[in-house]
PDB file of N, CA and C in Angstrom:
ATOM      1  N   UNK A   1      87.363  49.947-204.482  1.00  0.00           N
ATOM      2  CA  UNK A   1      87.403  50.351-203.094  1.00  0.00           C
ATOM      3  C   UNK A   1      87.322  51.873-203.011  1.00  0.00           C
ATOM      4  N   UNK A   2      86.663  52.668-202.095  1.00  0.00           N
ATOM      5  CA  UNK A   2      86.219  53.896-201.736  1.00  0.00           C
ATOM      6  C   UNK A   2      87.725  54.498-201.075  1.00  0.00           C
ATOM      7  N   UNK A   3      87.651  55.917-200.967  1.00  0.00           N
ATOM      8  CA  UNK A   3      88.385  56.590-200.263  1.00  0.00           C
ATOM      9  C   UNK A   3      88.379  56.100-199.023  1.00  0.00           C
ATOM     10  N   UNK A   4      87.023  56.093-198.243  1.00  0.00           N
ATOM     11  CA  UNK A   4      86.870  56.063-197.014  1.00  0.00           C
ATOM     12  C   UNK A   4      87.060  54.813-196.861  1.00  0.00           C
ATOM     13  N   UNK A   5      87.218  53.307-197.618  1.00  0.00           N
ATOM     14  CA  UNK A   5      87.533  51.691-197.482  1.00  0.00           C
ATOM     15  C   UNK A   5      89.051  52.294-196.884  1.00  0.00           C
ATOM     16  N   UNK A   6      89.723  52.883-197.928  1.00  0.00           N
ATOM     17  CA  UNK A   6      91.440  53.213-197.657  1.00  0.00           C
ATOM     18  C   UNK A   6      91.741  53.398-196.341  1.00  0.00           C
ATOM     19  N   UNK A   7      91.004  54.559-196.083  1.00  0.00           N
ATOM     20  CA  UNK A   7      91.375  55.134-194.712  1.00  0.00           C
ATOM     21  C   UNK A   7      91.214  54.671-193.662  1.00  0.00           C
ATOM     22  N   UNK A   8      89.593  53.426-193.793  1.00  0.00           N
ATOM     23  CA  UNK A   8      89.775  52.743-192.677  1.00  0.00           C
ATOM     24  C   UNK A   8      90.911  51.705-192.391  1.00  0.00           C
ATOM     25  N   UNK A   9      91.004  50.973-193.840  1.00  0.00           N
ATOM     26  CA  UNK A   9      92.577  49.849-193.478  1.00  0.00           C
ATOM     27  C   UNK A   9      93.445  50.568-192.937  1.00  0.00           C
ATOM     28  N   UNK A  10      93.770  51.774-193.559  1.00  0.00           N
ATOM     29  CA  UNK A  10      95.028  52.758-192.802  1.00  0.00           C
ATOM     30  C   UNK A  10      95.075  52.918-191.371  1.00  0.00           C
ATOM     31  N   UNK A  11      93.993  52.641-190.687  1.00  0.00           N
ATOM     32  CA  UNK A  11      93.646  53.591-189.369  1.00  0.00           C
ATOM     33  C   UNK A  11      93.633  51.648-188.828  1.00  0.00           C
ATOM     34  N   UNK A  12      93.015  50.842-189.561  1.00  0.00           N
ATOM     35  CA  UNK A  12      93.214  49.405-188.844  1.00  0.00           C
ATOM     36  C   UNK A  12      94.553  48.872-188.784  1.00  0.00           C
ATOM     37  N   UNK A  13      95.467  49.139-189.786  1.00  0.00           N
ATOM     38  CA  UNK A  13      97.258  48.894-189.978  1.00  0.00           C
ATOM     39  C   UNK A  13      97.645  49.937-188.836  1.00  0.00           C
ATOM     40  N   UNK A  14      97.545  50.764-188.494  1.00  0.00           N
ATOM     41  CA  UNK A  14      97.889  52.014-187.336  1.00  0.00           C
ATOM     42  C   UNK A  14      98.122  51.295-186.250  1.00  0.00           C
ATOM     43  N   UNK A  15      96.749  50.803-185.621  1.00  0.00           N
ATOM     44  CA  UNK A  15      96.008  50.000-184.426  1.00  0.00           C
ATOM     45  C   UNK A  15      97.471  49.136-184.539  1.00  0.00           C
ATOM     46  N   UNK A  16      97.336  47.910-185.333  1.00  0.00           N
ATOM     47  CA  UNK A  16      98.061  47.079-185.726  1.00  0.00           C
ATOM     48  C   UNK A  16      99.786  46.976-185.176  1.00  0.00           C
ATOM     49  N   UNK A  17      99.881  47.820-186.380  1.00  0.00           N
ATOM     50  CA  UNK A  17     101.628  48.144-185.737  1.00  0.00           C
ATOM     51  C   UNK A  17     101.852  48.883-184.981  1.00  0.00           C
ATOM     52  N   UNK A  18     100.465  49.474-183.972  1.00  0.00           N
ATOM     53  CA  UNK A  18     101.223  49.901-182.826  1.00  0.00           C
ATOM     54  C   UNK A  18     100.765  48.746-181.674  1.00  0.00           C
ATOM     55  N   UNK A  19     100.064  47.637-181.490  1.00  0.00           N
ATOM     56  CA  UNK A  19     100.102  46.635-181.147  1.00  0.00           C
ATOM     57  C   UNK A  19     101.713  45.970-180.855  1.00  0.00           C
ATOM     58  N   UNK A  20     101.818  45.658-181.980  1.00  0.00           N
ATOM     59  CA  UNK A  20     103.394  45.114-182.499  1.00  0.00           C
ATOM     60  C   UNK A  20     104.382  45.887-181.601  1.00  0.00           C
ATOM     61  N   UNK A  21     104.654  47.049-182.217  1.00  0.00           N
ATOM     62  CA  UNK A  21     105.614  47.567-181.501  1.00  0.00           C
ATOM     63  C   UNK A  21     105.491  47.403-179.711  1.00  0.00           C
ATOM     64  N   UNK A  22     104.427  47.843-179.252  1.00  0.00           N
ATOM     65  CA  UNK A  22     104.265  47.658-177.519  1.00  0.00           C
ATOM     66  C   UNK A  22     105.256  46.627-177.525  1.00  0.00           C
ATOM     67  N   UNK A  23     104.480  45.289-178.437  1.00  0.00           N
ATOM     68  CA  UNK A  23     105.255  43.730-177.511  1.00  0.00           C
ATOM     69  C   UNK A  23     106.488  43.908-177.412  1.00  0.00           C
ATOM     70  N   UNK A  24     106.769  44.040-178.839  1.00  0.00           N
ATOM     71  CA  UNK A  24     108.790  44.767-179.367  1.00  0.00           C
ATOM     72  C   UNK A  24     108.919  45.359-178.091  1.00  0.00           C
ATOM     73  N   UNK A  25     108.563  46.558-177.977  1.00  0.00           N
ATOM     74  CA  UNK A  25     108.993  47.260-176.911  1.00  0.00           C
ATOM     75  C   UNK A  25     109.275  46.900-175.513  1.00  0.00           C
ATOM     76  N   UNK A  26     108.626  45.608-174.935  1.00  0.00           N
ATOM     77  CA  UNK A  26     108.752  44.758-174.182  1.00  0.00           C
ATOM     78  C   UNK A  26     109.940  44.099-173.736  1.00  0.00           C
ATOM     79  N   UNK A  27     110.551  43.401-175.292  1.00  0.00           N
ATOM     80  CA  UNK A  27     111.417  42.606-175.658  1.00  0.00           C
ATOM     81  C   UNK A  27     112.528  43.514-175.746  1.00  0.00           C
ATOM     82  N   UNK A  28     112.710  44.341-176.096  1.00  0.00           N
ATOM     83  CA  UNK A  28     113.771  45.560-176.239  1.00  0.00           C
ATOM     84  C   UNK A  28     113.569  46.172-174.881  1.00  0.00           C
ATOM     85  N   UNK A  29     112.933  46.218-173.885  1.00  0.00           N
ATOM     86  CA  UNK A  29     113.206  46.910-172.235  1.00  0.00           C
ATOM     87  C   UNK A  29     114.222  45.576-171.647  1.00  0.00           C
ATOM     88  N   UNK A  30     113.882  44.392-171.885  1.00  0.00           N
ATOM     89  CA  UNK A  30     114.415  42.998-171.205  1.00  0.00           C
ATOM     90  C   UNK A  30     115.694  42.918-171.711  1.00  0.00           C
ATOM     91  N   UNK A  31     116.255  43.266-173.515  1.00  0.00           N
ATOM     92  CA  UNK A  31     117.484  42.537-173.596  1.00  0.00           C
ATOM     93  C   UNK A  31     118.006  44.276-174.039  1.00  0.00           C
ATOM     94  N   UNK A  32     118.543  45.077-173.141  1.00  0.00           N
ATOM     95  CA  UNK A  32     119.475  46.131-173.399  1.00  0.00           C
ATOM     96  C   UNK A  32     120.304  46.084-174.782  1.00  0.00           C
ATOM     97  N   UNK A  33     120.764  44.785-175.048  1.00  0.00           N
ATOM     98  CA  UNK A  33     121.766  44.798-176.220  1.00  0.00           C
ATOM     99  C   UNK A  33     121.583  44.361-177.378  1.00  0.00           C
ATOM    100  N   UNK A  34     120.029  44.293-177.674  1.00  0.00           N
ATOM    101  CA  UNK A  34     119.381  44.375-178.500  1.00  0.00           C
ATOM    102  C   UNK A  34     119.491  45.798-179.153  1.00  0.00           C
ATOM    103  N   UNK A  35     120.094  46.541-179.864  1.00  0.00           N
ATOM    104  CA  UNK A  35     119.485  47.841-179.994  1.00  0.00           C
ATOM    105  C   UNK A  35     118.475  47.576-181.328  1.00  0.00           C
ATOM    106  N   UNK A  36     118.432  46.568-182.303  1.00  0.00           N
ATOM    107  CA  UNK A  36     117.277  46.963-183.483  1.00  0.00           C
ATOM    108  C   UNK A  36     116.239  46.370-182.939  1.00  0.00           C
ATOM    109  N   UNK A  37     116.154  45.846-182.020  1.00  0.00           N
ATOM    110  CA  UNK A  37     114.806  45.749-181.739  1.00  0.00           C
ATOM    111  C   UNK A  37     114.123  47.285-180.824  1.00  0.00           C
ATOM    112  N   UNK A  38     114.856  47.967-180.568  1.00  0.00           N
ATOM    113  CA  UNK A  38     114.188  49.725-180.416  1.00  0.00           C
ATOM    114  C   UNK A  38     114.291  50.668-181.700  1.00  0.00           C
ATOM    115  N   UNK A  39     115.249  50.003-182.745  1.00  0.00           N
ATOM    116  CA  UNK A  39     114.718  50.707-184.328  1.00  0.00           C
ATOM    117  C   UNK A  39     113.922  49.763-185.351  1.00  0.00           C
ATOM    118  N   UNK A  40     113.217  48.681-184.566  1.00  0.00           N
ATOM    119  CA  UNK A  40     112.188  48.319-184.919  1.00  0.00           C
ATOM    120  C   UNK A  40     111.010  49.195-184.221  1.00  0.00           C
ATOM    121  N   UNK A  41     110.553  48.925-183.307  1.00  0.00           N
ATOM    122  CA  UNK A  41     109.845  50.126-182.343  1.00  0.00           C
ATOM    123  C   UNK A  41     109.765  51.246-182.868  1.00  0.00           C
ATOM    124  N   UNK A  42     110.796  52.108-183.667  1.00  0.00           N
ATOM    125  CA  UNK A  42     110.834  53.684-183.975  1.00  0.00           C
ATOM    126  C   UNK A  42     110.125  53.314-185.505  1.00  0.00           C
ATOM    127  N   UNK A  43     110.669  52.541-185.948  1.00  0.00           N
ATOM    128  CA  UNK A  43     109.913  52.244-187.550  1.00  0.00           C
ATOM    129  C   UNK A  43     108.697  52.189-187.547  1.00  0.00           C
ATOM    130  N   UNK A  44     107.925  50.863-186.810  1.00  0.00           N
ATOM    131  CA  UNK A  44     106.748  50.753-186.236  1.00  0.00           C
ATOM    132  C   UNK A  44     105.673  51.841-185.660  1.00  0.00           C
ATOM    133  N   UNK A  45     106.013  52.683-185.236  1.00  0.00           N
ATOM    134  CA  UNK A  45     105.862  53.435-184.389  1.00  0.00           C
ATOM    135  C   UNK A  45     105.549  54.664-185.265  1.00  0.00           C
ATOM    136  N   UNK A  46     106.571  54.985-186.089  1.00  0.00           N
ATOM    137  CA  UNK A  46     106.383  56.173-187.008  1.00  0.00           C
ATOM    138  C   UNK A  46     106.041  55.894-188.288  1.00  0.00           C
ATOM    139  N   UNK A  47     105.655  54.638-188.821  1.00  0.00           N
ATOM    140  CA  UNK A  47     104.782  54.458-189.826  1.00  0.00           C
ATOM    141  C   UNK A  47     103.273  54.236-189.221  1.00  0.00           C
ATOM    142  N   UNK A  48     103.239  53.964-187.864  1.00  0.00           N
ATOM    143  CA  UNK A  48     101.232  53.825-187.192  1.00  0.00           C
ATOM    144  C   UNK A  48     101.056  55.192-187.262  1.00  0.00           C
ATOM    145  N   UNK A  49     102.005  55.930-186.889  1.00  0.00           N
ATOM    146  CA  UNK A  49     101.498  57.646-186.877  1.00  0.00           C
ATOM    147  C   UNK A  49     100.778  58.284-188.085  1.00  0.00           C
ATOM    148  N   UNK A  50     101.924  57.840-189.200  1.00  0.00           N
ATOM    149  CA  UNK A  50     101.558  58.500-190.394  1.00  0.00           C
ATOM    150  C   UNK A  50     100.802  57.915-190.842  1.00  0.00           C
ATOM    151  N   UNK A  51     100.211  56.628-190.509  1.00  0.00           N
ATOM    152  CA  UNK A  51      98.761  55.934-191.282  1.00  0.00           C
ATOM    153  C   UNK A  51      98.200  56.688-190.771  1.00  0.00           C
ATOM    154  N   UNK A  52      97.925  56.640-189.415  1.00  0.00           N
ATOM    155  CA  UNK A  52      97.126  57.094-188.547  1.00  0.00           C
ATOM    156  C   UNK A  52      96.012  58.903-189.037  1.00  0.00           C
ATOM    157  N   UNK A  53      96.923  59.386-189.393  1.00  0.00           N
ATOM    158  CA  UNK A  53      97.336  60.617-189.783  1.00  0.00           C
ATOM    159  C   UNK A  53      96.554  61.212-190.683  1.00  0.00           C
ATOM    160  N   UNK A  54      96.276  59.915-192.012  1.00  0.00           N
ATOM    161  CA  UNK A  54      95.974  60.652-192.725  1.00  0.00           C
ATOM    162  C   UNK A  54      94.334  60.432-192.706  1.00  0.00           C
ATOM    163  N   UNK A  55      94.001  61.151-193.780  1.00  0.00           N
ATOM    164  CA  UNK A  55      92.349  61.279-194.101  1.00  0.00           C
ATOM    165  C   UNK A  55      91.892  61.089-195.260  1.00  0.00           C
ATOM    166  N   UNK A  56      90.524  61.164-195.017  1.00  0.00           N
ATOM    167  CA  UNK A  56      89.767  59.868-196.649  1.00  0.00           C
ATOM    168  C   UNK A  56      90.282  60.736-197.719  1.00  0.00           C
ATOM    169  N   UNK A  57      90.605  62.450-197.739  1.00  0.00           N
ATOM    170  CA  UNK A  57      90.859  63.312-199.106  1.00  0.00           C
ATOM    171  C   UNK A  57      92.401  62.797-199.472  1.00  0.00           C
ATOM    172  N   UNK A  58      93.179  62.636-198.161  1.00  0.00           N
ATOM    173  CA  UNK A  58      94.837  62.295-198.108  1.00  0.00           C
ATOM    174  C   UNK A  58      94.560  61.019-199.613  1.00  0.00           C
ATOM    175  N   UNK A  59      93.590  59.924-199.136  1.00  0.00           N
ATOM    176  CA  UNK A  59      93.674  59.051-200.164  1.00  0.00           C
ATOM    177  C   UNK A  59      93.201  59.180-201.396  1.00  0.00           C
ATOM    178  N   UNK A  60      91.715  59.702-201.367  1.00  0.00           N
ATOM    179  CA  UNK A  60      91.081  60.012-202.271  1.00  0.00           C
ATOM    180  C   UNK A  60      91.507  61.289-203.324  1.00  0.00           C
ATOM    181  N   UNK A  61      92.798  62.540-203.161  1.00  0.00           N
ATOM    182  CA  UNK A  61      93.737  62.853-203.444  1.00  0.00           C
ATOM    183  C   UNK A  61      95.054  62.060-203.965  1.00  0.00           C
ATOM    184  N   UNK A  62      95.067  61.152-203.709  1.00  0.00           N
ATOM    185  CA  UNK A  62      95.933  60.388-203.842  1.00  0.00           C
ATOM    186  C   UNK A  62      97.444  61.010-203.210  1.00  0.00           C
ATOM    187  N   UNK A  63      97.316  61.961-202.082  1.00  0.00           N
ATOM    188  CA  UNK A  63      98.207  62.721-201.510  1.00  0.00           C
ATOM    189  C   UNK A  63      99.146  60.919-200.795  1.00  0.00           C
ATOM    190  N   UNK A  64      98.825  60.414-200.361  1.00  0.00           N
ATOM    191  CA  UNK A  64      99.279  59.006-200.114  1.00  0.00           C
ATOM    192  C   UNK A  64     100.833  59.056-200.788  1.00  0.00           C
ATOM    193  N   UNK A  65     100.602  59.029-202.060  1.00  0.00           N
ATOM    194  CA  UNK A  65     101.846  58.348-202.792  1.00  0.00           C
ATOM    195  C   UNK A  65     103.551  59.175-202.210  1.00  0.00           C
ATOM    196  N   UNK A  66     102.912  60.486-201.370  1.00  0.00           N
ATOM    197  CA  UNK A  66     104.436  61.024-201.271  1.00  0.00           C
ATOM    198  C   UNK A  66     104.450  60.951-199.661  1.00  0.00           C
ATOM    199  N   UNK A  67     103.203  60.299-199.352  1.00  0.00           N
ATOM    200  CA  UNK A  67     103.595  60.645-197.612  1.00  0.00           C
ATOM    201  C   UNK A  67     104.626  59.072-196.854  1.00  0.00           C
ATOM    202  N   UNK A  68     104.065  57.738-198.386  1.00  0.00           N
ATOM    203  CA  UNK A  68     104.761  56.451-197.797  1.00  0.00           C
ATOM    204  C   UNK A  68     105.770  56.393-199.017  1.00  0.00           C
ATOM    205  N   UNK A  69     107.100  55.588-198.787  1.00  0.00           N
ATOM    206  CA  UNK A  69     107.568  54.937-199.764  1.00  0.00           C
ATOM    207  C   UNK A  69     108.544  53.685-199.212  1.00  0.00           C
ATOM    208  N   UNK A  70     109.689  53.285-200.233  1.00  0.00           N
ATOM    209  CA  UNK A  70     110.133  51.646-199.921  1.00  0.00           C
ATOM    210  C   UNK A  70     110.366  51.386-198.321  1.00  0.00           C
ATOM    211  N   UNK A  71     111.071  52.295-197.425  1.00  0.00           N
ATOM    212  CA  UNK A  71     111.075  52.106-196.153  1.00  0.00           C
ATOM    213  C   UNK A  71     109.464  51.166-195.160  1.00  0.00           C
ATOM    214  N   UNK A  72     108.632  52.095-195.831  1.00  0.00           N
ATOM    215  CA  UNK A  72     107.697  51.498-195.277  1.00  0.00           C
ATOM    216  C   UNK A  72     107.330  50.453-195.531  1.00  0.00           C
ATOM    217  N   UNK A  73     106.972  49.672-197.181  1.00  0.00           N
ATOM    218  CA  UNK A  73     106.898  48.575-197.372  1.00  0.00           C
ATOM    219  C   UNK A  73     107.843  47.753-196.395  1.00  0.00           C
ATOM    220  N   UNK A  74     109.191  47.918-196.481  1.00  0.00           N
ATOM    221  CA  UNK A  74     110.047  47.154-195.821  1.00  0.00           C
ATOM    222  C   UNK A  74     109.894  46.870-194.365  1.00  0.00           C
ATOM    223  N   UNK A  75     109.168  47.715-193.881  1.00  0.00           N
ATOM    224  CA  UNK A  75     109.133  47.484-192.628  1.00  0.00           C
ATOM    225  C   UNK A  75     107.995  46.566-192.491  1.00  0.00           C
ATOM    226  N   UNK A  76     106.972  46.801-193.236  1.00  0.00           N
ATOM    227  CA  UNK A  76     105.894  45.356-193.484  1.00  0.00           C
ATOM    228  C   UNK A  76     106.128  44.404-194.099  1.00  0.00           C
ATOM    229  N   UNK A  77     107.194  44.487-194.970  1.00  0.00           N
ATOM    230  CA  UNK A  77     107.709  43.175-195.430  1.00  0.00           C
ATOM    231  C   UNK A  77     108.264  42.198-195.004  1.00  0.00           C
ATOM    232  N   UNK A  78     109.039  42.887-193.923  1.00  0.00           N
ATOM    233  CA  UNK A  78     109.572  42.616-192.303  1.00  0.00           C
ATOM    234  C   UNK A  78     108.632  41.630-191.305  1.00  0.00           C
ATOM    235  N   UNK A  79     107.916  42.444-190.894  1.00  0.00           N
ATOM    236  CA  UNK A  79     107.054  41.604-190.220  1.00  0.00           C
ATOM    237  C   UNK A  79     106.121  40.703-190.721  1.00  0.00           C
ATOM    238  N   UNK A  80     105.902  40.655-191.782  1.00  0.00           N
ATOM    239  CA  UNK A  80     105.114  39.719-192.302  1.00  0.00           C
ATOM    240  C   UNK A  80     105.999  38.204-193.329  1.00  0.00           C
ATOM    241  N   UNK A  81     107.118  38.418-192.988  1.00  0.00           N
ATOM    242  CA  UNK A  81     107.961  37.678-193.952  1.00  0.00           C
ATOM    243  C   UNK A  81     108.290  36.689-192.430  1.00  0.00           C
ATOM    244  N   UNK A  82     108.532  35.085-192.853  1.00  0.00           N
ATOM    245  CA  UNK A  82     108.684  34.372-191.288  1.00  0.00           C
ATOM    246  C   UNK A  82     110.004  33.577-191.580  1.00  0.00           C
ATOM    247  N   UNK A  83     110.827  34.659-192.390  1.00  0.00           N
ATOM    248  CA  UNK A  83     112.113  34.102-192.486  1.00  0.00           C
ATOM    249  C   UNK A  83     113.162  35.228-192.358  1.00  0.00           C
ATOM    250  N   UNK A  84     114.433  35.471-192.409  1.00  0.00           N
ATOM    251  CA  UNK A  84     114.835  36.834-192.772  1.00  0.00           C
ATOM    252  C   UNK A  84     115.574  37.063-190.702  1.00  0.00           C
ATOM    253  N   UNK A  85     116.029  38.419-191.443  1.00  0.00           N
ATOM    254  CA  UNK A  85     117.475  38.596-190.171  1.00  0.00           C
ATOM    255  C   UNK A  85     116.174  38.779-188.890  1.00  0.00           C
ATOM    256  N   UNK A  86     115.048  39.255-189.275  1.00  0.00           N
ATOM    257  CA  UNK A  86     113.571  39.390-188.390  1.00  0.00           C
ATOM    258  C   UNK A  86     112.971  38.767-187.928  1.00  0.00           C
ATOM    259  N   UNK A  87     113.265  37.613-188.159  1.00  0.00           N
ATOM    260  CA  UNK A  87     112.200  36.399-187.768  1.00  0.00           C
ATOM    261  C   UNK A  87     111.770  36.318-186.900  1.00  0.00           C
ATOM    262  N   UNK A  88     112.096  36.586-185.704  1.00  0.00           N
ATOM    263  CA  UNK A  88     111.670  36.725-184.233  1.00  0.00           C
ATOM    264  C   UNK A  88     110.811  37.354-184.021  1.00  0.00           C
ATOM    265  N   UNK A  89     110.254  38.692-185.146  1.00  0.00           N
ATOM    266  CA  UNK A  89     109.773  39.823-184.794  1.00  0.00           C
ATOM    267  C   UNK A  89     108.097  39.251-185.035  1.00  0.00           C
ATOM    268  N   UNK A  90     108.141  38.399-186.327  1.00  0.00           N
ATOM    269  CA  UNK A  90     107.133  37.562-187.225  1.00  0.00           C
ATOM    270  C   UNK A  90     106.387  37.056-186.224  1.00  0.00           C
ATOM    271  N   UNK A  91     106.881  36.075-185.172  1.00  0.00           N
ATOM    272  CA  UNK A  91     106.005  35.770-184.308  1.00  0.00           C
ATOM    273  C   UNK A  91     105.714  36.611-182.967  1.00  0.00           C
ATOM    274  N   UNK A  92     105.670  37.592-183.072  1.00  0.00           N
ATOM    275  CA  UNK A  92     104.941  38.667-182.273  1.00  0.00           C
ATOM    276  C   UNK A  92     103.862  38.857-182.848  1.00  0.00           C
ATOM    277  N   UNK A  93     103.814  38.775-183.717  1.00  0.00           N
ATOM    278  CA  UNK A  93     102.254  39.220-185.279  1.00  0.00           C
ATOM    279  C   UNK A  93     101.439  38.445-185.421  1.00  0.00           C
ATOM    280  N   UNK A  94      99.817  39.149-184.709  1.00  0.00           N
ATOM    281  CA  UNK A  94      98.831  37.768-184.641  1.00  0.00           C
ATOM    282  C   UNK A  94      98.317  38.237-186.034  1.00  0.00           C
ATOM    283  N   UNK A  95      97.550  36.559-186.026  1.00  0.00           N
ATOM    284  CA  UNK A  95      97.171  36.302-187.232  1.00  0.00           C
ATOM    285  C   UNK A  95      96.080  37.599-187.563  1.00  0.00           C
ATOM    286  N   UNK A  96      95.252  38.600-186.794  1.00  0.00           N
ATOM    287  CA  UNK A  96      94.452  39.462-187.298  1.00  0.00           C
ATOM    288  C   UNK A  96      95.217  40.368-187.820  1.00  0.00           C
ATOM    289  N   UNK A  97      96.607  40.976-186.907  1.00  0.00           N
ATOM    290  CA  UNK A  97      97.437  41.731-187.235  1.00  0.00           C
ATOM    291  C   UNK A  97      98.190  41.622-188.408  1.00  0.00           C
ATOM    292  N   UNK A  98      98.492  40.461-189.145  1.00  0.00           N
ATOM    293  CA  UNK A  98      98.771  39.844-190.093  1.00  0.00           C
ATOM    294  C   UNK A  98      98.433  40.563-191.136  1.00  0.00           C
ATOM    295  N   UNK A  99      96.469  40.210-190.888  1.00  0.00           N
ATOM    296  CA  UNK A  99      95.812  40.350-191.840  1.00  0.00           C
ATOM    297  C   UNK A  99      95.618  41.911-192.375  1.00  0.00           C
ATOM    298  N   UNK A 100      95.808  42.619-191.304  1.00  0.00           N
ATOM    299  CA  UNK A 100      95.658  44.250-191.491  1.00  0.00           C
ATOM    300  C   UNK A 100      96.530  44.917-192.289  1.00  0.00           C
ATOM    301  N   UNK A 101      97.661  43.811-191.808  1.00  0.00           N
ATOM    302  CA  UNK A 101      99.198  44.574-192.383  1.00  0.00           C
ATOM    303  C   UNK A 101      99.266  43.870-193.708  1.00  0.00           C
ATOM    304  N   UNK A 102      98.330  43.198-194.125  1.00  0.00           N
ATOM    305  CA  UNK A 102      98.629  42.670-195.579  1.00  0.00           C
ATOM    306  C   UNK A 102      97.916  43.494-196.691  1.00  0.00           C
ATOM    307  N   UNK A 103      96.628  44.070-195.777  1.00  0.00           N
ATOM    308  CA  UNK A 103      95.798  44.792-196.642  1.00  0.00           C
ATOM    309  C   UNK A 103      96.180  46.175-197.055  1.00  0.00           C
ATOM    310  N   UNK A 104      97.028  46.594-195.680  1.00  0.00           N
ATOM    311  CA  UNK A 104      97.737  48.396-196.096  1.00  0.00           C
ATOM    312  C   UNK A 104      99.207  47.990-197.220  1.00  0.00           C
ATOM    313  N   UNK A 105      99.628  46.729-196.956  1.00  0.00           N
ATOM    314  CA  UNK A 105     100.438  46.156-198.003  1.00  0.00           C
ATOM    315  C   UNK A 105     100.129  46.533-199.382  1.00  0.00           C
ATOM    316  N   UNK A 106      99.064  45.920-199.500  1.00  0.00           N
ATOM    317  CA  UNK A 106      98.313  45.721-200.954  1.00  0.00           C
ATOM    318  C   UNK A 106      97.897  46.825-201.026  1.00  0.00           C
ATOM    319  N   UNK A 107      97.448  47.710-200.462  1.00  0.00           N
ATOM    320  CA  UNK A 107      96.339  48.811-200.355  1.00  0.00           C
ATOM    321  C   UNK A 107      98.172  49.916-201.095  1.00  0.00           C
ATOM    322  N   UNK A 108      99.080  49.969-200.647  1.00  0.00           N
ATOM    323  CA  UNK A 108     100.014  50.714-201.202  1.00  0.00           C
ATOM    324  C   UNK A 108     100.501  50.018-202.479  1.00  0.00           C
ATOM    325  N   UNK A 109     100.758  49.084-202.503  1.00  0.00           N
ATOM    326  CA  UNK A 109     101.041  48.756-204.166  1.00  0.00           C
ATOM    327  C   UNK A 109     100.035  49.046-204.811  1.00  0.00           C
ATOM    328  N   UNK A 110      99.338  48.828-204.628  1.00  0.00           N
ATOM    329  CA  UNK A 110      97.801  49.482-205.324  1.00  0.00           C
ATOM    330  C   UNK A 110      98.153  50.847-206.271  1.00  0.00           C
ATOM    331  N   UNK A 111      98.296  52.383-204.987  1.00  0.00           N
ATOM    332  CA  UNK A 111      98.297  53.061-205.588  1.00  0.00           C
ATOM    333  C   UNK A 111     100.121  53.343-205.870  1.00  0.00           C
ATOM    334  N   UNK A 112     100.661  52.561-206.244  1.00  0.00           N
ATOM    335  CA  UNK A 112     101.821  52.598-206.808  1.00  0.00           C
ATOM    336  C   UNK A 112     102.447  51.947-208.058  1.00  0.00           C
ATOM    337  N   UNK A 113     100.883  51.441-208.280  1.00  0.00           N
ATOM    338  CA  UNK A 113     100.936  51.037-209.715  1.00  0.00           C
ATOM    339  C   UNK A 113     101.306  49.492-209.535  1.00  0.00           C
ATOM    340  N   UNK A 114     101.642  48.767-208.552  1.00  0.00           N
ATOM    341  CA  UNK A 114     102.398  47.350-208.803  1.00  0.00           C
ATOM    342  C   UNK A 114     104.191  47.741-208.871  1.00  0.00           C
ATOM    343  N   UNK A 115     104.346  48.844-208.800  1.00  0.00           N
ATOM    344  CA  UNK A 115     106.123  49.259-208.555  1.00  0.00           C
ATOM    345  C   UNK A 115     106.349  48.990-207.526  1.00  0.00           C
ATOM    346  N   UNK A 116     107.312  49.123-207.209  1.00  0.00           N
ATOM    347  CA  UNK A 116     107.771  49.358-206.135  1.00  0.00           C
ATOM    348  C   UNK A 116     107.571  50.373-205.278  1.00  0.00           C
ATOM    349  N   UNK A 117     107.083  50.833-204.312  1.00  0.00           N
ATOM    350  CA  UNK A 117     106.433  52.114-203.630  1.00  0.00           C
ATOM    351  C   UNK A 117     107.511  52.689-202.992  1.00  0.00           C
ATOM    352  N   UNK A 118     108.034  53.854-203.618  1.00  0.00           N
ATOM    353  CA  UNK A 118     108.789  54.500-203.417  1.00  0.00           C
ATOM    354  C   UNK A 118     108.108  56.316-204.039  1.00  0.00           C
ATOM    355  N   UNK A 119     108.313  57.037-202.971  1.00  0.00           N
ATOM    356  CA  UNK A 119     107.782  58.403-203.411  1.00  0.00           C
ATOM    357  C   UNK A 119     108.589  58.879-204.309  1.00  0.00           C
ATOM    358  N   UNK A 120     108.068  59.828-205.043  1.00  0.00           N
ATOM    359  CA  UNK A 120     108.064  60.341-206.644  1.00  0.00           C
ATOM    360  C   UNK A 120     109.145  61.283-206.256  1.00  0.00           C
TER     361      UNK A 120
END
């Protein structure tokens, strides 16, 4: 896969979880006493930025490896997992959105060797 393959999944996972978050954000205006469903929203929200963000050298640099680490997985592990304290969140996540968030998934273990993605 190319620099510029990277950057587009990055910029399609962006789209994605900021999709997600809106609905969240929905669901968190309706139940006040919800509060993690608005630090779902802030997670969401500030990992679409920093995909968003970066550029084909960010990857092709491999500058990537210090801008994401385990937080972020987790927060896609989150939504893509349809069990867990989150579950609710899972079916907000259409199946394209799914698919985006599986590929910036993979697309970071990738350059993390198969570790655990956590910055250096």
């Amino acid at each position: 896969m190319t620099s510029s393959s990277h950057h587009q999944i990055a910029l399609n996972s962006a789209r994605a979880l900021r999709a997600v978050a809106a609905r969240i954000r929905v669901h968190a205006e309706r139940d006040s006493a919800r509060a993690e469903l608005w630090l779902t929203v802030r997670d969401l929200e500030g990992l679409a930025g920093r995909l968003a963000e970066t550029d084909v050298v960010d990857w092709e640099e491999q500058r990537v490896r210090v801008m994401f680490g385990g937080q972020d997985v987790g927060v896609l592990d989150e939504l893509l997992l349809s069990e867990g304290r989150r579950a609710e969140m899972s079916v907000l996540v259409s199946e394209k959105e799914r698919a985006a968030l599986r590929r910036i998934r993979a697309l970071l273990n990738e350059f993390y060797g198969g570790e655990s993605c956590t910055a250096p």
